[in-house]
Protein backbone atom coordinates (compact mmCIF):
# COMPACT_ATOMS: atom_id res chain seq x y z
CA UNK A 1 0.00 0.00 0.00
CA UNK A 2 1.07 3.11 -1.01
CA UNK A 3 1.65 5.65 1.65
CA UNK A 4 -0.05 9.01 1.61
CA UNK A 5 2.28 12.18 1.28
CA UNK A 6 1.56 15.31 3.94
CA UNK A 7 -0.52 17.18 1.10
CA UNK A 8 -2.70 14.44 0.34
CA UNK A 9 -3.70 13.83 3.53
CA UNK A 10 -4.12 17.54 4.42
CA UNK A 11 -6.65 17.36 0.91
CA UNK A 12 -8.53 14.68 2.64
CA UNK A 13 -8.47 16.46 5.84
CA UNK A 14 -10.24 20.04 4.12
CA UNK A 15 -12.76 17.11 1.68
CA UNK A 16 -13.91 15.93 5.65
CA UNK A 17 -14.14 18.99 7.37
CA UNK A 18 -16.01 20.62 3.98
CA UNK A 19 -18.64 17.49 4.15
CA UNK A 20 -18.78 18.34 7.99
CA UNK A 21 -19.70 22.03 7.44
CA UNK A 22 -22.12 21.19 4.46
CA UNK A 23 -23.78 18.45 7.14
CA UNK A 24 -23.99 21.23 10.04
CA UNK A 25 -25.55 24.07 7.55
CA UNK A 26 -28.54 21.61 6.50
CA UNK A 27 -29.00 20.43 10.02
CA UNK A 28 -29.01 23.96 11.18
CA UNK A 29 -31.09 25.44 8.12
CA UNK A 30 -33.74 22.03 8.93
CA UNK A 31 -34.11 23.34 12.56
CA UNK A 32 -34.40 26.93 11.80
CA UNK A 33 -37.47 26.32 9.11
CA UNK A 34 -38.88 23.82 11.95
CA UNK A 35 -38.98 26.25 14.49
CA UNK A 36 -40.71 28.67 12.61
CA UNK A 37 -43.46 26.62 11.49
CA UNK A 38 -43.96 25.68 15.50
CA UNK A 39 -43.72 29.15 16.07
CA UNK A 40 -46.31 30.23 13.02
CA UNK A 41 -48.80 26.91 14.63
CA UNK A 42 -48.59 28.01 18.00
CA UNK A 43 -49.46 31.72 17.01
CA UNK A 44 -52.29 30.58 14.33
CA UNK A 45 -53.58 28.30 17.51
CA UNK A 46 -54.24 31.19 19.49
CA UNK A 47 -55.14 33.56 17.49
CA UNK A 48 -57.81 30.88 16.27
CA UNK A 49 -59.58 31.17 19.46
CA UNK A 50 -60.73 34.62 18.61
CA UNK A 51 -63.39 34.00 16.33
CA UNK A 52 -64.00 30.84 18.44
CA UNK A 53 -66.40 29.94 21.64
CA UNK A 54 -63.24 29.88 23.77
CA UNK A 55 -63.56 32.89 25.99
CA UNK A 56 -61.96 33.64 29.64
CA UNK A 57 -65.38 33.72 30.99
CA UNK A 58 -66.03 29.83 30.45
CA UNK A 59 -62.43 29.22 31.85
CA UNK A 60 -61.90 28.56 35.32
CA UNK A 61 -59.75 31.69 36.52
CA UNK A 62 -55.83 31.47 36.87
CA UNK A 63 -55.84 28.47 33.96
CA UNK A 64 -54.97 28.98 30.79
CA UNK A 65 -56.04 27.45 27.62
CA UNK A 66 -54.59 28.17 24.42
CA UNK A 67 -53.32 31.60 25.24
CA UNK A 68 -56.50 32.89 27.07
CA UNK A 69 -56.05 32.77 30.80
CA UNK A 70 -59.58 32.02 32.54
CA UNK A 71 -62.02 34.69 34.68
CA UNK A 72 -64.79 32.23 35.50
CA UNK A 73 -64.78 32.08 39.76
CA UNK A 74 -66.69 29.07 40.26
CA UNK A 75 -69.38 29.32 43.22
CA UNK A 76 -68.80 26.60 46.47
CA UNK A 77 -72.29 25.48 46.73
CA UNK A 78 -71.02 22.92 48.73
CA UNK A 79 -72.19 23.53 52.44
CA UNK A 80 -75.75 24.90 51.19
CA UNK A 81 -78.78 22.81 53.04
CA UNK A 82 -82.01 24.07 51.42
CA UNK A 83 -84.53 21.63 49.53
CA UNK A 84 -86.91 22.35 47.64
CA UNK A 85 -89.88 22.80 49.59
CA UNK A 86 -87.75 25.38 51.39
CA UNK A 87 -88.43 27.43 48.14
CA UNK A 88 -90.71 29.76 46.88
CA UNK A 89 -93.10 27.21 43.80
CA UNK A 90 -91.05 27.71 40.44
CA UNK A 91 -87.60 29.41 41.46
CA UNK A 92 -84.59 27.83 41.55
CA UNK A 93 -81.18 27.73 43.62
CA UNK A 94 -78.19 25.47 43.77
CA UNK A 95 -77.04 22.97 46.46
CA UNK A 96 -74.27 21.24 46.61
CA UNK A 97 -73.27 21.63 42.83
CA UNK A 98 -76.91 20.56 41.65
CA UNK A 99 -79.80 23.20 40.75
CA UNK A 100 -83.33 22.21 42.51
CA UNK A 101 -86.38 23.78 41.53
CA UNK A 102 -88.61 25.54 44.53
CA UNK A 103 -92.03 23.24 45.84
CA UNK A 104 -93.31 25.90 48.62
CA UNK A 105 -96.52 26.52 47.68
CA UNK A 106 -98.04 29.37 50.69
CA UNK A 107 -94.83 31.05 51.06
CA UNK A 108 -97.06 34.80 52.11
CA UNK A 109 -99.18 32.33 54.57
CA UNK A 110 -95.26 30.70 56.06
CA UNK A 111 -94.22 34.13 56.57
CA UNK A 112 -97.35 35.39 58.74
CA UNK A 113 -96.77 32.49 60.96
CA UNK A 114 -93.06 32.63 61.13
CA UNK A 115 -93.61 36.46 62.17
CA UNK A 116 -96.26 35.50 64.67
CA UNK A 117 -93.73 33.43 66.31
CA UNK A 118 -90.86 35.69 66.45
């Protein structure tokens, strides 16, 4: 085998490092057009939202979704006891998560009493 002289090897040396920098600049141009296009999704994915039903209202407040951070306080209903024949015929309230509908029918006649008694 025939032994390589000092400027054929430092020819070889500038083909490899030329391949290496041709290599790098694709890799690098590949992840610069990749990042954009997350970049342009991400921005078309939240400024889709505008014309869409996703508001801050409907989001519980302090989360965000999709750029919009939520306003919606939600209401601890929780502890509440009444039923419905506690309420007035026809209105409605919420206990413990769940909206009940009002069975009282002589609420005027409840109230004479309950003052009578006070």
């Amino acid at each position: 085998m025939k032994k390589l002289s000092k400027k054929q090897k430092i020819i070889g040396f500038i083909a490899i490092l030329l391949v290496a920098v041709i290599i790098a600049i694709i890799i690098a141009t590949n992840i610069i057009k990749n990042n954009n296009q997350v970049a342009s999704e991400s921005y078309s994915a939240t400024t889709a939202n505008a014309g869409s039903s996703l508001v801050a209202s409907y989001i519980k407040k302090g989360i965000t979704i999709g750029g919009i951070t939520g306003t919606l306080e939600v209401l601890d209903t929780s502890d509440a006891t009444a039923t419905p024949e506690d309420i007035a015929m026809g209105k409605t309230a919420y206990v413990k998560g769940e909206k009940i509908v009002g069975t009282r029918m002589n609420l005027d006649e409840d109230l004479q009493i309950s003052a009578k008694n006070v």
